[in-house]
Protein backbone atom coordinates (compact mmCIF):
# COMPACT_ATOMS: atom_id res chain seq x y z
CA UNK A 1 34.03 -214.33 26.31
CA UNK A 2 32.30 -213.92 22.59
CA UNK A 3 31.28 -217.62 22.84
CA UNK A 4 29.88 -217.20 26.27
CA UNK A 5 27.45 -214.42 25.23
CA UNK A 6 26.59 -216.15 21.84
CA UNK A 7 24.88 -219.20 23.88
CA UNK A 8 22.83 -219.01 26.02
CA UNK A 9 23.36 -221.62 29.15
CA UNK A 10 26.99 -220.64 29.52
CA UNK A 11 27.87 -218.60 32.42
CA UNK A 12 30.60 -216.92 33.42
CA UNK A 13 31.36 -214.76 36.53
CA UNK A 14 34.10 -212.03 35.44
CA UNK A 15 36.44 -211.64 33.08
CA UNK A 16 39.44 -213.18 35.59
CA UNK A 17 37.17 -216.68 35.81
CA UNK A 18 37.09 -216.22 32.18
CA UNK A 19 41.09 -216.07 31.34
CA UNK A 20 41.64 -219.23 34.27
CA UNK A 21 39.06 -221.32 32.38
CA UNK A 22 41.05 -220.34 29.09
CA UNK A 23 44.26 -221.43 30.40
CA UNK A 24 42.43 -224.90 31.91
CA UNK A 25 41.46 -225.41 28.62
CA UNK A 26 44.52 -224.82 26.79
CA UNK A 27 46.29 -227.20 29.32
CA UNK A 28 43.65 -229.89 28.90
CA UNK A 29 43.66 -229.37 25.36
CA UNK A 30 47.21 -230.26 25.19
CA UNK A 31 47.53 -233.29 27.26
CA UNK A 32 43.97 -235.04 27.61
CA UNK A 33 42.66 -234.07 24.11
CA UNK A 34 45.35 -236.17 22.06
CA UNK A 35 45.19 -239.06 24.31
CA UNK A 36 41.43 -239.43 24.30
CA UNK A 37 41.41 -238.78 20.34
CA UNK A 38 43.82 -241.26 19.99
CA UNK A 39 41.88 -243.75 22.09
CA UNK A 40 38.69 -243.07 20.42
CA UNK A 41 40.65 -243.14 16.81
CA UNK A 42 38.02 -246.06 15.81
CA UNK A 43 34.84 -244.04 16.15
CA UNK A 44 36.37 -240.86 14.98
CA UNK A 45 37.49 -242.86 11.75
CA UNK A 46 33.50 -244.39 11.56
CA UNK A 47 32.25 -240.67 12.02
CA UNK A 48 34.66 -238.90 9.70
CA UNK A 49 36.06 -236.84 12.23
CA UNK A 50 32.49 -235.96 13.95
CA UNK A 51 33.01 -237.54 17.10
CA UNK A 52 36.32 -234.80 17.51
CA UNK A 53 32.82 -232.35 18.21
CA UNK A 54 32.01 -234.77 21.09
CA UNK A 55 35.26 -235.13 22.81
CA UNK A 56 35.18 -231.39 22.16
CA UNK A 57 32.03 -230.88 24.46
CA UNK A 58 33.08 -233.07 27.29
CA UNK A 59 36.39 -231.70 27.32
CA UNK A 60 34.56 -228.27 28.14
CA UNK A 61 31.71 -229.73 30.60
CA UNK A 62 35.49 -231.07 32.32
CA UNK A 63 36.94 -227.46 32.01
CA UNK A 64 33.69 -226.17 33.44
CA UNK A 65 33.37 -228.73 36.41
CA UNK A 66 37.19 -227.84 37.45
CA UNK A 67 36.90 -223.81 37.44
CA UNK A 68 34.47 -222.22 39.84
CA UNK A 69 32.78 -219.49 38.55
CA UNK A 70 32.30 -220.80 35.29
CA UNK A 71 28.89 -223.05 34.33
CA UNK A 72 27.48 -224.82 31.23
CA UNK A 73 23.85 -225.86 31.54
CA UNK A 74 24.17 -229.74 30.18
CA UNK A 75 25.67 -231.76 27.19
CA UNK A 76 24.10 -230.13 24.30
CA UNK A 77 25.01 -226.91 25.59
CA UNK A 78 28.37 -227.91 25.66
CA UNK A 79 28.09 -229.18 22.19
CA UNK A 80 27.26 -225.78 20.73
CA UNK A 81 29.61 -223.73 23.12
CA UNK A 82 32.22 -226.66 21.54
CA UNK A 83 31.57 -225.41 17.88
CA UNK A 84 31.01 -221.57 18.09
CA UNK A 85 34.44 -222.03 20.16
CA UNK A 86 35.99 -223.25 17.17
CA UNK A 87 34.31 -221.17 14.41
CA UNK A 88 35.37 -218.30 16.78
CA UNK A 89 38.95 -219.86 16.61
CA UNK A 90 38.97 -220.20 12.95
CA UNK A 91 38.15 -216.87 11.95
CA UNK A 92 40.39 -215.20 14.39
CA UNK A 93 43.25 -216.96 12.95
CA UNK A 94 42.03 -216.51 9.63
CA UNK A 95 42.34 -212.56 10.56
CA UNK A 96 45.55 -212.53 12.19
């Protein structure tokens, strides 16, 4: 929900739309994310880890064209939602 408000081109209905899109996420993280890394291992090994970023931001314009409710204006959107996603992640686990 932080991320959402943060950029601007990301909409989300209500907090419920919100927590289904998290757990879309979490599931696609698990099983698409370390297939398509590991398929793209040649171009993430020519962009020192960069192109992680990219498969980061269509892995969200995926999450966002499976849940209804929740919207992400195009790619470069996506790109920044991907990366104040993970600085979010990063300094909540640094926290807790």
């Amino acid at each position: 929900m932080i991320a959402v408000y943060l950029v601007p081109g990301v909409t989300i209905t209500s907090f419920w739309v919100a927590l289904v899109a998290a757990m879309v996420f979490g599931v696609i993280n698990a099983i698409v994310k370390p297939l398509v890394v590991a398929l793209t291992l040649p171009i993430n090994i020519l962009t020192l880890g960069l192109f992680t970023l990219v498969i980061n931001a269509l892995l969200t314009l995926l999450v966002a064209s499976l849940v209804p409710g929740f919207a992400i204006a195009g790619f470069w959107v996506a790109l920044i939602f991907a990366i104040v996603l993970a600085a979010i992640n990063w300094a909540v686990y640094k926290v807790f």
